[in-house]
C-alpha atoms as a PDB file:
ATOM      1  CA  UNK A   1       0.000   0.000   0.000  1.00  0.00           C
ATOM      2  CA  UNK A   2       2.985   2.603   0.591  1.00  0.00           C
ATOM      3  CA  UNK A   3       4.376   1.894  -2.882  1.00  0.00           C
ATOM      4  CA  UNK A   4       1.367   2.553  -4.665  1.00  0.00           C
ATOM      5  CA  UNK A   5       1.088   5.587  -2.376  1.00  0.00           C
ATOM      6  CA  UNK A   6       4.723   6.787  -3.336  1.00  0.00           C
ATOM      7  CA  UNK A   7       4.345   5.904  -6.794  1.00  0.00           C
ATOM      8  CA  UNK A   8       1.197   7.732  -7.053  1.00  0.00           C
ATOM      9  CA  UNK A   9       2.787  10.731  -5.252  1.00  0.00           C
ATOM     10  CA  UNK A  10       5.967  10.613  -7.676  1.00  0.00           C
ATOM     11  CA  UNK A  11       4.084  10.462 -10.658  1.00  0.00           C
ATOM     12  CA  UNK A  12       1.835  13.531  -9.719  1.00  0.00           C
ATOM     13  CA  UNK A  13       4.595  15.756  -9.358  1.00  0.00           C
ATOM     14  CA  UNK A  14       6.193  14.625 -12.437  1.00  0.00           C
ATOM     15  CA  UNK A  15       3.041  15.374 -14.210  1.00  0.00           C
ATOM     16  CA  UNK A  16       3.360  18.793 -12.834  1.00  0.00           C
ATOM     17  CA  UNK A  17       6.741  19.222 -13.398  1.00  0.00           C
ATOM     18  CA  UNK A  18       6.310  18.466 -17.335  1.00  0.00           C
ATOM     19  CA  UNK A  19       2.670  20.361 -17.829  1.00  0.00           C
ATOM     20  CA  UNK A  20       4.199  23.249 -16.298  1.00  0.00           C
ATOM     21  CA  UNK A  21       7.881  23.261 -18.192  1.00  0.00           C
ATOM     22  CA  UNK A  22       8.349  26.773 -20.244  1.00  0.00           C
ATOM     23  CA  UNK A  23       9.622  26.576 -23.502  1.00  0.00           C
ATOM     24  CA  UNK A  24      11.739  29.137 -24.928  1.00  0.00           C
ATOM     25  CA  UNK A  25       9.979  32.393 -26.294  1.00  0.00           C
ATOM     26  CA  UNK A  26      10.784  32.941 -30.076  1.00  0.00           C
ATOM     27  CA  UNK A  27      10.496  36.292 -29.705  1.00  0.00           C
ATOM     28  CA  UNK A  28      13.151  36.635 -27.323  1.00  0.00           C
ATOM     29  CA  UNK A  29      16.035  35.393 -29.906  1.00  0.00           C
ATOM     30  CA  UNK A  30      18.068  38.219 -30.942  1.00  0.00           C
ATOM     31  CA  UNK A  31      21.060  40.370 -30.621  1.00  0.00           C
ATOM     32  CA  UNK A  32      20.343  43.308 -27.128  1.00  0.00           C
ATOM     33  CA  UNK A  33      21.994  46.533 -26.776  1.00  0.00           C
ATOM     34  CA  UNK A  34      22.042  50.070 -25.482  1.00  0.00           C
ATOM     35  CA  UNK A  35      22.064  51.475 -28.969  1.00  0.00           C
ATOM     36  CA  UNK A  36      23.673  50.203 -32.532  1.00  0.00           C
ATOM     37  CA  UNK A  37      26.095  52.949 -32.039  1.00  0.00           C
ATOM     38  CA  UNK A  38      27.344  52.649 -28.269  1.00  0.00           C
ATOM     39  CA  UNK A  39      30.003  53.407 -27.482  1.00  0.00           C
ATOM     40  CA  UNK A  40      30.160  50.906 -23.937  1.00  0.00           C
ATOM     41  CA  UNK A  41      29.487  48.269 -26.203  1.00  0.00           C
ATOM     42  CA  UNK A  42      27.251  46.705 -24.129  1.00  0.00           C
ATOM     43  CA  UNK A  43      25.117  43.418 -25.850  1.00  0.00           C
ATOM     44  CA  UNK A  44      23.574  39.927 -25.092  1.00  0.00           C
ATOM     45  CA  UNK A  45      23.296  37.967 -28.259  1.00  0.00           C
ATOM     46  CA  UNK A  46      19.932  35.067 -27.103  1.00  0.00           C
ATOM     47  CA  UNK A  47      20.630  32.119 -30.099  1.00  0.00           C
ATOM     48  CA  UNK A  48      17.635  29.794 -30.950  1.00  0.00           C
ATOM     49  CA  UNK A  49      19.874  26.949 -29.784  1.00  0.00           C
ATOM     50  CA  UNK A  50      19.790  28.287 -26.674  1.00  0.00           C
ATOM     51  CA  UNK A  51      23.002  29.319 -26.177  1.00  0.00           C
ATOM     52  CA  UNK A  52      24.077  33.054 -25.658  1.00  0.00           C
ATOM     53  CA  UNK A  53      26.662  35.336 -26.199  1.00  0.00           C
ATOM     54  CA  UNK A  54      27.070  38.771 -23.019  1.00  0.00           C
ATOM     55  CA  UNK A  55      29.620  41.170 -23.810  1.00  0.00           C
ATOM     56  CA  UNK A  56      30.182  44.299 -21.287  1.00  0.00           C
ATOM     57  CA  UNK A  57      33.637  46.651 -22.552  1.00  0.00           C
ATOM     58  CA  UNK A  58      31.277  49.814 -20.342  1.00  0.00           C
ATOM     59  CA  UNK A  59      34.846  49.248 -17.998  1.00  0.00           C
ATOM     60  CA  UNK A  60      38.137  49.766 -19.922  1.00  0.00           C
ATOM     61  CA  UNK A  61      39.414  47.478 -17.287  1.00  0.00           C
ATOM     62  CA  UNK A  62      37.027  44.867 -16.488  1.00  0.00           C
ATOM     63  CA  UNK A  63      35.802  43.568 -20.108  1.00  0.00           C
ATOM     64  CA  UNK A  64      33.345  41.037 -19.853  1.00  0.00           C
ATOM     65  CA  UNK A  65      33.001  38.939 -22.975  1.00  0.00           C
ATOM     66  CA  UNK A  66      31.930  35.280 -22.383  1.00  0.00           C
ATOM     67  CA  UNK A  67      29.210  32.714 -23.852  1.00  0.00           C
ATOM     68  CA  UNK A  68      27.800  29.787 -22.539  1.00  0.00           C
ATOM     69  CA  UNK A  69      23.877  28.107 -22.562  1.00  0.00           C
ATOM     70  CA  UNK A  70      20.447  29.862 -21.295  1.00  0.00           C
ATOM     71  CA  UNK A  71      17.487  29.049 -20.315  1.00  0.00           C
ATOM     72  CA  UNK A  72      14.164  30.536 -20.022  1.00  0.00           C
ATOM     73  CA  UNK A  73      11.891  30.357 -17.066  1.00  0.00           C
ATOM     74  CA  UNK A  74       8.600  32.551 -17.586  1.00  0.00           C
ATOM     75  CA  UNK A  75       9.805  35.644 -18.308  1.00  0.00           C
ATOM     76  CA  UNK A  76      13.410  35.152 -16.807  1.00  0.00           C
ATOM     77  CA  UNK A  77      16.244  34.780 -19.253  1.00  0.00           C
ATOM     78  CA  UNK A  78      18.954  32.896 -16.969  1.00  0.00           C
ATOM     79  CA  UNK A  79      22.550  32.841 -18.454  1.00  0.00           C
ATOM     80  CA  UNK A  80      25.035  29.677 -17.605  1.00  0.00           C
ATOM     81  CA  UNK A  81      28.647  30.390 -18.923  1.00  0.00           C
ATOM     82  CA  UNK A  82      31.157  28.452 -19.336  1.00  0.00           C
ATOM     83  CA  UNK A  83      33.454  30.397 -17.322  1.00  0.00           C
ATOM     84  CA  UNK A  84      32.340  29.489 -13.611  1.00  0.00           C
ATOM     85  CA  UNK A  85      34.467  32.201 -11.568  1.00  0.00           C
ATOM     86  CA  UNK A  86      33.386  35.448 -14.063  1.00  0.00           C
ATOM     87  CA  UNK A  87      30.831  37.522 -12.209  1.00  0.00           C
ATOM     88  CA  UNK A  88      28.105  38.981 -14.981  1.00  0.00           C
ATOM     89  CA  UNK A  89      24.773  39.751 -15.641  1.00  0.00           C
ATOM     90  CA  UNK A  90      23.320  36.009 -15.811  1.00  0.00           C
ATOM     91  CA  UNK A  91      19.859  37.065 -14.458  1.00  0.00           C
ATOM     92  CA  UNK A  92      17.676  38.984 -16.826  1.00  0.00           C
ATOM     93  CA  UNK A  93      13.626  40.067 -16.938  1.00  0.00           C
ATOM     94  CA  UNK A  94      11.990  39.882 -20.500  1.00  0.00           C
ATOM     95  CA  UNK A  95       9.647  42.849 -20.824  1.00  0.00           C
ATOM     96  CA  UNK A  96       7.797  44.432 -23.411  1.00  0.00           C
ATOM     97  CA  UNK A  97       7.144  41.099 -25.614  1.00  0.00           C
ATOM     98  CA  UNK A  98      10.679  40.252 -25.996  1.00  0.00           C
ATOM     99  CA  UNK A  99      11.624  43.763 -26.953  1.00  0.00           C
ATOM    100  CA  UNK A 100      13.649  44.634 -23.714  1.00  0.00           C
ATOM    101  CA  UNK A 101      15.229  42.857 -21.189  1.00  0.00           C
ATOM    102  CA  UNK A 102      16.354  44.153 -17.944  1.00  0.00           C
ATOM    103  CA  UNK A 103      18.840  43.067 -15.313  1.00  0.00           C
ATOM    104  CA  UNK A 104      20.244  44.024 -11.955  1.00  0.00           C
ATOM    105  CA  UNK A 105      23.605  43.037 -10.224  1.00  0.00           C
ATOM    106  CA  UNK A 106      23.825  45.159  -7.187  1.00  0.00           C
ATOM    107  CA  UNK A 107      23.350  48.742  -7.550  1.00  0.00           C
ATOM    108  CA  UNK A 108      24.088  48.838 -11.376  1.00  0.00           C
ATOM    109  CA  UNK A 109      21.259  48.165 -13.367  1.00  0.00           C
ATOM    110  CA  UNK A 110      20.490  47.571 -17.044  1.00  0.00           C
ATOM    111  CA  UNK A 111      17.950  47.862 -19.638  1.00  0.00           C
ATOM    112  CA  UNK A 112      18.551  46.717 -23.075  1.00  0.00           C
ATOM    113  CA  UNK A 113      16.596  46.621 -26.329  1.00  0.00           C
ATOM    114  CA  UNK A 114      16.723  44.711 -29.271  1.00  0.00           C
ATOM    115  CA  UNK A 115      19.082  45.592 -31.897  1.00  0.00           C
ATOM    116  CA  UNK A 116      19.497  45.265 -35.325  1.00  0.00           C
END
C-alpha cells in the first residue's frame, strides 16, 4: 500500500513538473543593446539553440566577454557560462514582448533593447 502511495505521489509531481515546463519564447532570440552605435558596447546575443553570447567593454578594465547556454523560465532569461568564476549579468527580466530585457547586479542596473 505505501508503494502505490509513493508511486502515485511521484508520478503527480512529475506530471506537474512536465505540464508546467516553459519553452523558450521565439520572440526573445536576438542580438540586445544600449544602442547600434554605443560606445560601452554593451550586448547579449539570445541564439535559438539556446546558447548566448554577453559582452560588457562599459569598464576599460574589467571587459566582460563570455558565452555559454540559457534558459528561459517565464519571463526570466537565466545565463550559464562556461566560465564558472566570471561575475556577470546572468539574471535577466523579458519585458515588453521580448523587446527589452532588464537586469540588476547590485546597484548597477540595465535595460537593453533589441538591436538590429
Amino acid at each position: 500500500m505505501k508503494t502505490i502511495i509513493k508511486f502515485s505521489i511521484l508520478l503527480f509531481v512529475f506530471t506537474l513538473n512536465v505540464a508546467f515546463t516553459y519553452k523558450a519564447n521565439p520572440s526573445c532570440i536576438g542580438v540586445y543593446g544600449v544602442s547600434e552605435e554605443d560606445s560601452s558596447q554593451i550586448y547579449l546575443t539570445l541564439n535559438a539553440d539556446n546558447t548566448f553570447k554577453y559582452q560588457d567593454f562599459s569598464d576599460s578594465k574589467h571587459k566582460i566577454s563570455t558565452s555559454g547556454n540559457w534558459v528561459q523560465k517565464g519571463n526570466k532569461i537565466i545565463l550559464k557560462s562556461s566560465e564558472l568564476q566570471l561575475k556577470f549579468h546572468h539574471l535577466w527580466t523579458l519585458s515588453d514582448n521580448g523587446k527589452q530585457v532588464k537586469s540588476r547586479k547590485g546597484l548597477c542596473y540595465y535595460n537593453l533593447c533589441k538591436v538590429g
